[in-house]
N, C-alpha and C. Protein backbone atom coordinates (compact mmCIF):
# COMPACT_ATOMS: atom_id res chain seq x y z
N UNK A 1 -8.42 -2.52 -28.17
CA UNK A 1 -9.01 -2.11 -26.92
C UNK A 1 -7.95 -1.35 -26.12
N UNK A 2 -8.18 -0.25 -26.09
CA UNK A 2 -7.08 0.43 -25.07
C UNK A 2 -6.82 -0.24 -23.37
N UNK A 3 -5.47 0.03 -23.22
CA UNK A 3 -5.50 -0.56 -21.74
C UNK A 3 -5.72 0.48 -20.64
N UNK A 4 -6.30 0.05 -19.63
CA UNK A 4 -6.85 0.78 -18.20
C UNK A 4 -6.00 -0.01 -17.54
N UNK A 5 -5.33 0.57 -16.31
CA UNK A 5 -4.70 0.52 -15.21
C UNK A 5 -4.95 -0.29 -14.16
N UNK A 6 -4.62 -1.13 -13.70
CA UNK A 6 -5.64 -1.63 -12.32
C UNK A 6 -5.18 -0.56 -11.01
N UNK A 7 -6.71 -0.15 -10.64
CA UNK A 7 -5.98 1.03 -9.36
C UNK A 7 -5.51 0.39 -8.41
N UNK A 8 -5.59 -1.01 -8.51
CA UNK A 8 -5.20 -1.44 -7.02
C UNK A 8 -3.63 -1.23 -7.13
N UNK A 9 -2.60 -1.44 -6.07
CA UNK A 9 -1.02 -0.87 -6.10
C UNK A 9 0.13 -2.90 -6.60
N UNK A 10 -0.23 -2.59 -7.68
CA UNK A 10 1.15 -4.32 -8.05
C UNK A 10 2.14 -4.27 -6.47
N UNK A 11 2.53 -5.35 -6.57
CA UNK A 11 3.71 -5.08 -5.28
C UNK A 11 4.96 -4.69 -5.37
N UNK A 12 5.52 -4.21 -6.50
CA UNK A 12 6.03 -3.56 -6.74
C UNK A 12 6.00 -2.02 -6.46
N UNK A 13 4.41 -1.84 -7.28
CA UNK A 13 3.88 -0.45 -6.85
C UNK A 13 4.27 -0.04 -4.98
N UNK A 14 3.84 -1.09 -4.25
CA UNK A 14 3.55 -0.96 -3.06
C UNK A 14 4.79 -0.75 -2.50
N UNK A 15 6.28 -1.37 -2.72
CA UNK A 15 7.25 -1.59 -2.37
C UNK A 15 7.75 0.31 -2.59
N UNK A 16 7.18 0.85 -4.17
CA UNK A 16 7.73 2.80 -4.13
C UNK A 16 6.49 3.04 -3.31
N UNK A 17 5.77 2.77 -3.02
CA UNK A 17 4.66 3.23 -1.88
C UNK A 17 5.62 3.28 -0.75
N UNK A 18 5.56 2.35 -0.22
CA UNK A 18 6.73 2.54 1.10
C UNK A 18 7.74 3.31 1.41
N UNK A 19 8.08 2.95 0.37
CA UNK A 19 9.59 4.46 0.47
C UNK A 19 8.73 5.61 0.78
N UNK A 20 8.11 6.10 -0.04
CA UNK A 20 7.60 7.24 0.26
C UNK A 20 6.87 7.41 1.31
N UNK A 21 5.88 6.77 2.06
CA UNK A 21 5.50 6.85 3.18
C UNK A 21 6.22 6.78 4.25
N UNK A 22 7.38 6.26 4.15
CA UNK A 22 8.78 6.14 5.08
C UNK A 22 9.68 7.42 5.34
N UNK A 23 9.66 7.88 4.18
CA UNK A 23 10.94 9.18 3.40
C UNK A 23 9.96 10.42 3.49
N UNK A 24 9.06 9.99 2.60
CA UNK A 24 8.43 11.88 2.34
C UNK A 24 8.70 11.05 0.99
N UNK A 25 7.99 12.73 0.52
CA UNK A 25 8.30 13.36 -1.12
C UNK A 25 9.74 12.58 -1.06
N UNK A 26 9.91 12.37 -2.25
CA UNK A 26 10.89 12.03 -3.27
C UNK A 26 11.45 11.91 -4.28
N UNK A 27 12.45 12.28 -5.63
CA UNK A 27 12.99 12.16 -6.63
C UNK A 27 13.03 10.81 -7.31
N UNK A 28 12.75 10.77 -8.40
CA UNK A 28 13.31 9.23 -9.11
C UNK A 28 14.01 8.58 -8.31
N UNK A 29 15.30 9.51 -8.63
CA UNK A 29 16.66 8.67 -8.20
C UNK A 29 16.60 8.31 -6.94
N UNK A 30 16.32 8.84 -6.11
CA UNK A 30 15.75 8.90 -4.42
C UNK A 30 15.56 7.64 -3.83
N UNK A 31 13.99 7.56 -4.86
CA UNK A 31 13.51 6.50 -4.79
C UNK A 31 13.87 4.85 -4.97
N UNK A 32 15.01 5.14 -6.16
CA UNK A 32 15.20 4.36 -7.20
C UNK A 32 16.93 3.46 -6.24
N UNK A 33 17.58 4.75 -5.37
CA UNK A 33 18.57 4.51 -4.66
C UNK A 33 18.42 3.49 -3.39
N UNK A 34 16.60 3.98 -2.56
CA UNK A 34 16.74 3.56 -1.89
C UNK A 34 16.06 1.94 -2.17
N UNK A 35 15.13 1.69 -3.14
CA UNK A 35 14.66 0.30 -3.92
C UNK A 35 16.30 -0.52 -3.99
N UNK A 36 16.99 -0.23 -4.55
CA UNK A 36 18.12 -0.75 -5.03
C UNK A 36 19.15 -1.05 -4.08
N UNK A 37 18.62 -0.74 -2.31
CA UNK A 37 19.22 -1.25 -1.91
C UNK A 37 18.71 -3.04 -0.78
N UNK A 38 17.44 -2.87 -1.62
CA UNK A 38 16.48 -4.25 -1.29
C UNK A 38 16.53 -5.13 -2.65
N UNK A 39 16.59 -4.53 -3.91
CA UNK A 39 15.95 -5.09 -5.04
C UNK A 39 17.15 -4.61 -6.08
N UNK A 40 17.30 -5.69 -7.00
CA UNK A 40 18.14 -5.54 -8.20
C UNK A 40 17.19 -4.95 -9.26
N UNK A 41 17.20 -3.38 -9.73
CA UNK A 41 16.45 -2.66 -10.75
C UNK A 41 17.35 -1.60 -11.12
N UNK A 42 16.87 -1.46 -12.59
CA UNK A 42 16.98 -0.30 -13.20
C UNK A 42 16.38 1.18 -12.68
N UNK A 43 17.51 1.96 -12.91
CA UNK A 43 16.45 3.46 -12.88
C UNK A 43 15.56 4.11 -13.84
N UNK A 44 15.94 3.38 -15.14
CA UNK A 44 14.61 3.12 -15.96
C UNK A 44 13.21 2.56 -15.77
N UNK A 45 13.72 1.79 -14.90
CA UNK A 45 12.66 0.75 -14.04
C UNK A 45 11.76 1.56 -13.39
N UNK A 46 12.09 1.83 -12.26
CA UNK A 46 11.49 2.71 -11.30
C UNK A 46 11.06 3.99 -11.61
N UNK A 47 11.80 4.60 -12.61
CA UNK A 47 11.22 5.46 -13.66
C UNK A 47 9.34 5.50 -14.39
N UNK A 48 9.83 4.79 -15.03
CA UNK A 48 8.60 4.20 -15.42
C UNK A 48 7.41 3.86 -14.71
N UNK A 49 8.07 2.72 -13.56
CA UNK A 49 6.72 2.17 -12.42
C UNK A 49 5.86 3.91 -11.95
N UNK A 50 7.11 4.85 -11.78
CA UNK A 50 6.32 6.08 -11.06
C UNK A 50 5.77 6.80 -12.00
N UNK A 51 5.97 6.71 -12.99
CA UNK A 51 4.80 7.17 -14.27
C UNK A 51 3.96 6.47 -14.42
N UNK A 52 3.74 5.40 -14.64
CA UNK A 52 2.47 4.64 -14.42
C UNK A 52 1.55 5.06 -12.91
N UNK A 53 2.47 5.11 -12.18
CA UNK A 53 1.50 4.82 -10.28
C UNK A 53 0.94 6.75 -10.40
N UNK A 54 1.70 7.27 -11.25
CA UNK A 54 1.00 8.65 -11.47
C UNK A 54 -0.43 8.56 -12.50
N UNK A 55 -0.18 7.52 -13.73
CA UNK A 55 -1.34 7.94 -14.49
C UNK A 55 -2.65 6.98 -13.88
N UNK A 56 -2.40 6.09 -12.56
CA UNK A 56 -3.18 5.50 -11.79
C UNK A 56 -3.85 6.35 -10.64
N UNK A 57 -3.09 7.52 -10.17
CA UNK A 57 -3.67 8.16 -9.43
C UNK A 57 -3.09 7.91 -7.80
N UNK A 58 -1.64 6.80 -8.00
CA UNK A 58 -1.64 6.45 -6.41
C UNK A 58 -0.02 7.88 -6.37
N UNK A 59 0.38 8.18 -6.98
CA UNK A 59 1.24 9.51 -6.78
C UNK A 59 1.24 10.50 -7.43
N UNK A 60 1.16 11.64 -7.00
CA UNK A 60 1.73 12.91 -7.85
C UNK A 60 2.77 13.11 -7.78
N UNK A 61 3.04 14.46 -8.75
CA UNK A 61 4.71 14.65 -9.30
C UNK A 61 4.38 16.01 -9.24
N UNK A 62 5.00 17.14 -8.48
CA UNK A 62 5.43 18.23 -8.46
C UNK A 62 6.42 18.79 -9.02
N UNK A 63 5.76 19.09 -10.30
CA UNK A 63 6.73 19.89 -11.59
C UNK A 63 7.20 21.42 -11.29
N UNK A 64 6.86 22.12 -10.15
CA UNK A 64 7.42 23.46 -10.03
C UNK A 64 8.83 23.20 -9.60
N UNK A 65 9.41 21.85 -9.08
CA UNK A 65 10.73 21.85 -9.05
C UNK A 65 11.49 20.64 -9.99
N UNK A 66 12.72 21.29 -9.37
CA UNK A 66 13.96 20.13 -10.10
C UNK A 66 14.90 19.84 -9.40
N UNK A 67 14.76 18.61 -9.35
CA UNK A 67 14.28 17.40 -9.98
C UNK A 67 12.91 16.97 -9.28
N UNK A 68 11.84 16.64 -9.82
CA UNK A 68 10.66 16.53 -9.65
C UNK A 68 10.40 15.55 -8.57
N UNK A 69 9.05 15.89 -7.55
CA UNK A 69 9.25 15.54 -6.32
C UNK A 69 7.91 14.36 -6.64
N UNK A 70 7.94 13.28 -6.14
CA UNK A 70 6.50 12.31 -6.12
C UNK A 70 6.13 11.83 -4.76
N UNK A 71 5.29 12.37 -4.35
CA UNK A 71 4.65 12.02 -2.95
C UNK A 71 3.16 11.09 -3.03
N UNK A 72 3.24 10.22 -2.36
CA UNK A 72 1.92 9.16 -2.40
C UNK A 72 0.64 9.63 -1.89
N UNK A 73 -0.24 9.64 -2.85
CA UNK A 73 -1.69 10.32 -2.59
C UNK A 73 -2.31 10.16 -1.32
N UNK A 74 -2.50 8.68 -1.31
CA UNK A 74 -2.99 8.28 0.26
C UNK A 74 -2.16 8.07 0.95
N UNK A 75 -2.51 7.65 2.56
CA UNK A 75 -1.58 7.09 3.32
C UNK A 75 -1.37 5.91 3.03
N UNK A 76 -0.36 5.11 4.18
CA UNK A 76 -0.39 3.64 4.52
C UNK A 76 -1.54 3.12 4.43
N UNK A 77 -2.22 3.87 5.67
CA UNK A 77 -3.73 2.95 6.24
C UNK A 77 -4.91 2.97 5.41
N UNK A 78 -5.06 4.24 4.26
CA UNK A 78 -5.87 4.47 3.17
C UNK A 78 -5.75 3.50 2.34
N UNK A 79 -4.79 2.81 1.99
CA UNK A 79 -4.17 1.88 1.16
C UNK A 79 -4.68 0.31 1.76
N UNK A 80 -3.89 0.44 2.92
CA UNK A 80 -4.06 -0.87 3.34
C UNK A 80 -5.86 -1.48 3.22
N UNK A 81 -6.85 -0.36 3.75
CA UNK A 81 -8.05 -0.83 4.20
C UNK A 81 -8.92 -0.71 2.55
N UNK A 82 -8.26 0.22 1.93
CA UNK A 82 -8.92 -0.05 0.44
C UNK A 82 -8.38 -1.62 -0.33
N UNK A 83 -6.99 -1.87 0.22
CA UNK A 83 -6.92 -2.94 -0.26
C UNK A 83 -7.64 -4.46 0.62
N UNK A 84 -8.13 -4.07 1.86
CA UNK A 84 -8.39 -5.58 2.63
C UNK A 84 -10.16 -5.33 1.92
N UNK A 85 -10.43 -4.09 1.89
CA UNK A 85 -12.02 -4.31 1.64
C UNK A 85 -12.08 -5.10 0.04
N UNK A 86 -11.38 -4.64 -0.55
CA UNK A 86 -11.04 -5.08 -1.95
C UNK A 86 -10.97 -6.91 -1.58
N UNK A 87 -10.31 -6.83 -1.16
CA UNK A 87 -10.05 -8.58 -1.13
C UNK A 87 -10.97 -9.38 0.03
N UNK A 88 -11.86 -8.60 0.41
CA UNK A 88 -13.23 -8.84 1.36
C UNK A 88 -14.22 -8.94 0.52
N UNK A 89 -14.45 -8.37 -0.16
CA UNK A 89 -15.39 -8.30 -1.13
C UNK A 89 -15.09 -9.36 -2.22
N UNK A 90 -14.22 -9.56 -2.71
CA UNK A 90 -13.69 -10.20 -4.08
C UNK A 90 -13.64 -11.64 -3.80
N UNK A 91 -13.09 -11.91 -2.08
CA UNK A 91 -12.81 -13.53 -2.02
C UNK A 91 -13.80 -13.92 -1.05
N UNK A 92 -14.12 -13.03 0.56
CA UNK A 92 -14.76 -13.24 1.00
C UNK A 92 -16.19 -13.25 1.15
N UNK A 93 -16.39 -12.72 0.31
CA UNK A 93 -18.17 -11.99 -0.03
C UNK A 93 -18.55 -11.12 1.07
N UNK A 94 -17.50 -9.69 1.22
CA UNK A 94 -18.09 -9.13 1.97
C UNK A 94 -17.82 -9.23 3.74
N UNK A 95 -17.58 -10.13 3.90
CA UNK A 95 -17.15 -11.01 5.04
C UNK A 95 -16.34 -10.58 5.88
N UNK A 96 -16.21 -9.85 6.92
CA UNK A 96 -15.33 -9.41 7.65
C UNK A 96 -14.13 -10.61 8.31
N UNK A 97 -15.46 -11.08 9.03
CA UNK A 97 -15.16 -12.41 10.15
C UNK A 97 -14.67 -13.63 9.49
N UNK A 98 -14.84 -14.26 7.94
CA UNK A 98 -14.49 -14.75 7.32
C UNK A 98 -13.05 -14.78 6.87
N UNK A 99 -12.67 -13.00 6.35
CA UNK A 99 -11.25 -12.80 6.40
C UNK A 99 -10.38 -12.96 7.79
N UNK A 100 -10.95 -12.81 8.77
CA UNK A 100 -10.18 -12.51 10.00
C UNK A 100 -10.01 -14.05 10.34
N UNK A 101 -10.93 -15.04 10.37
CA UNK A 101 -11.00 -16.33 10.80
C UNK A 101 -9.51 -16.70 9.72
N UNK A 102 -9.47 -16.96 8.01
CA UNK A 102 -8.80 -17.17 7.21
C UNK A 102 -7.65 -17.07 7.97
N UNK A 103 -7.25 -15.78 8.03
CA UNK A 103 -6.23 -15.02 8.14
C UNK A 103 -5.17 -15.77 9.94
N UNK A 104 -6.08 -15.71 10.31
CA UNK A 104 -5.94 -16.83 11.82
C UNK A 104 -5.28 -17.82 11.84
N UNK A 105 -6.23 -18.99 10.91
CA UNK A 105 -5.85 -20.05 10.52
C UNK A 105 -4.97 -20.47 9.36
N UNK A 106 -4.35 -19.45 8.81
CA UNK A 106 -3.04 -19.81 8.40
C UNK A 106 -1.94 -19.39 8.80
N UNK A 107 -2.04 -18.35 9.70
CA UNK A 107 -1.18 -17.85 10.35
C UNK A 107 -0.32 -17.91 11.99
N UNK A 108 0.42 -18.53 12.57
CA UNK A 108 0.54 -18.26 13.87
C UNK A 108 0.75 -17.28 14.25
N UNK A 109 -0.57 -16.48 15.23
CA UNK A 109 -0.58 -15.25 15.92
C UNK A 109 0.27 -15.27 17.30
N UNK A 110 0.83 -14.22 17.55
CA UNK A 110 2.12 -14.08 18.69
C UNK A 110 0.92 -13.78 19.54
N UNK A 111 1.29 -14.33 21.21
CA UNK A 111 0.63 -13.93 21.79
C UNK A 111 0.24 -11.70 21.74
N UNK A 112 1.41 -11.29 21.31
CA UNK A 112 1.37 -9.75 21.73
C UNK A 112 0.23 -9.18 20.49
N UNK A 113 0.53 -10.05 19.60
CA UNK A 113 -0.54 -9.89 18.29
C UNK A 113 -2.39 -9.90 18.53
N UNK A 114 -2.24 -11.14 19.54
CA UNK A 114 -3.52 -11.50 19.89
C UNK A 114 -4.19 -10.70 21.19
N UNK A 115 -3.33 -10.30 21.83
CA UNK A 115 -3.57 -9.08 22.85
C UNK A 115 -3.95 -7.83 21.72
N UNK A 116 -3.40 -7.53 20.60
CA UNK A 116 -3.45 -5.93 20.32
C UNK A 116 -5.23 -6.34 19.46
N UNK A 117 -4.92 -7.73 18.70
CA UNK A 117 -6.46 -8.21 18.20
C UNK A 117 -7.84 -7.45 19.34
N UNK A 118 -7.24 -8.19 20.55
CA UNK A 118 -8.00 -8.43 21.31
C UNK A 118 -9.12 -6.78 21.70
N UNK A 119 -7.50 -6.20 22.11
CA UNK A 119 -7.62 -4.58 22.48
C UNK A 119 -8.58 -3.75 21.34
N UNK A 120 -8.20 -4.11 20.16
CA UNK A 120 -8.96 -3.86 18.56
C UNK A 120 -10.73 -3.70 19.23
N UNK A 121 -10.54 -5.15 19.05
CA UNK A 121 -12.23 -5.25 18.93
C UNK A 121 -12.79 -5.51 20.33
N UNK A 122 -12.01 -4.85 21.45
CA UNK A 122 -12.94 -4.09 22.75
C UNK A 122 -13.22 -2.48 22.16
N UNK A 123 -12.01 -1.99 21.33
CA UNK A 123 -12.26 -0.61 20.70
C UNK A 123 -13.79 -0.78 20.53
N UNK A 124 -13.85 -1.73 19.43
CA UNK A 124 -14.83 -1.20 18.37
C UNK A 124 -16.28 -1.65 19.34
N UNK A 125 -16.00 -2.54 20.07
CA UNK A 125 -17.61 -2.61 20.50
C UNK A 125 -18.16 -2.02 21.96
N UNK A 126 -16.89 -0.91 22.30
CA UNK A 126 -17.02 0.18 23.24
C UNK A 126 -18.11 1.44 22.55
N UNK A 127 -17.32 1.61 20.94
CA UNK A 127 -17.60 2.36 20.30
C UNK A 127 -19.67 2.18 19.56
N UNK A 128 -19.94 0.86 19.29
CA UNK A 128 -21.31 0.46 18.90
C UNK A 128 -21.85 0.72 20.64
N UNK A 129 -23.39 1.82 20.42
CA UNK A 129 -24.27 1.19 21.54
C UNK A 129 -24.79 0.30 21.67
């Protein structure tokens, strides 16, 4: 059985996600310099992870130069909300208020956290007539 990719980003994946959403475009080594100064890896390592996160679709590689540049398809927030709906769907059934309650109750929210919550969802129900 051939293997398929999971599109979602490993945390690893997510960790060369960052760089790049942090940095810009970037080189292997770039990448691989600035990982290595959080994480003990190879540049074989990181090599590889960005050939894979390419044949997944979460980076391209711009071959008109050298040394070849890999910039992350989506953003942060493209990422982030494909990944909470993903895990809304998968654990919560869909469940908005379910994840948000979860997420509450294992967590201690800072009061400044619970103000920006707060500010959130006056947004959104300014926004519904």
């Amino acid at each position: 059985m051939p293997w398929h990719p999971s599109p979602r980003p490993t945390d690893v994946e997510l960790e060369i996600l960052a760089v790049l959403w942090q940095h810009g475009p970037r080189t292997v080594r770039q990448v691989h310099d600035i990982l290595a100064l959080q994480r003990d890896t190879g540049y074989s390592t990181t090599l590889k992870m960005m050939q894979v996160m390419k044949e997944k679709g979460l980076v391209t590689r711009d071959e008109s130069v050298r040394p070849q540049l890999y910039r992350a398809v989506e953003t942060r927030e493209q990422v982030e909300l494909k990944m909470l709906d993903d895990l809304s769907s998968r654990v919560f059934g869909g469940s908005a208020a379910k994840l948000v309650m979860r997420m509450l109750s294992a967590k201690r929210v800072s009061p400044d956290e619970l103000a920006e919550m707060q500010r959130s969802i006056k947004e959104v129900k300014d926004k519904d007539p």
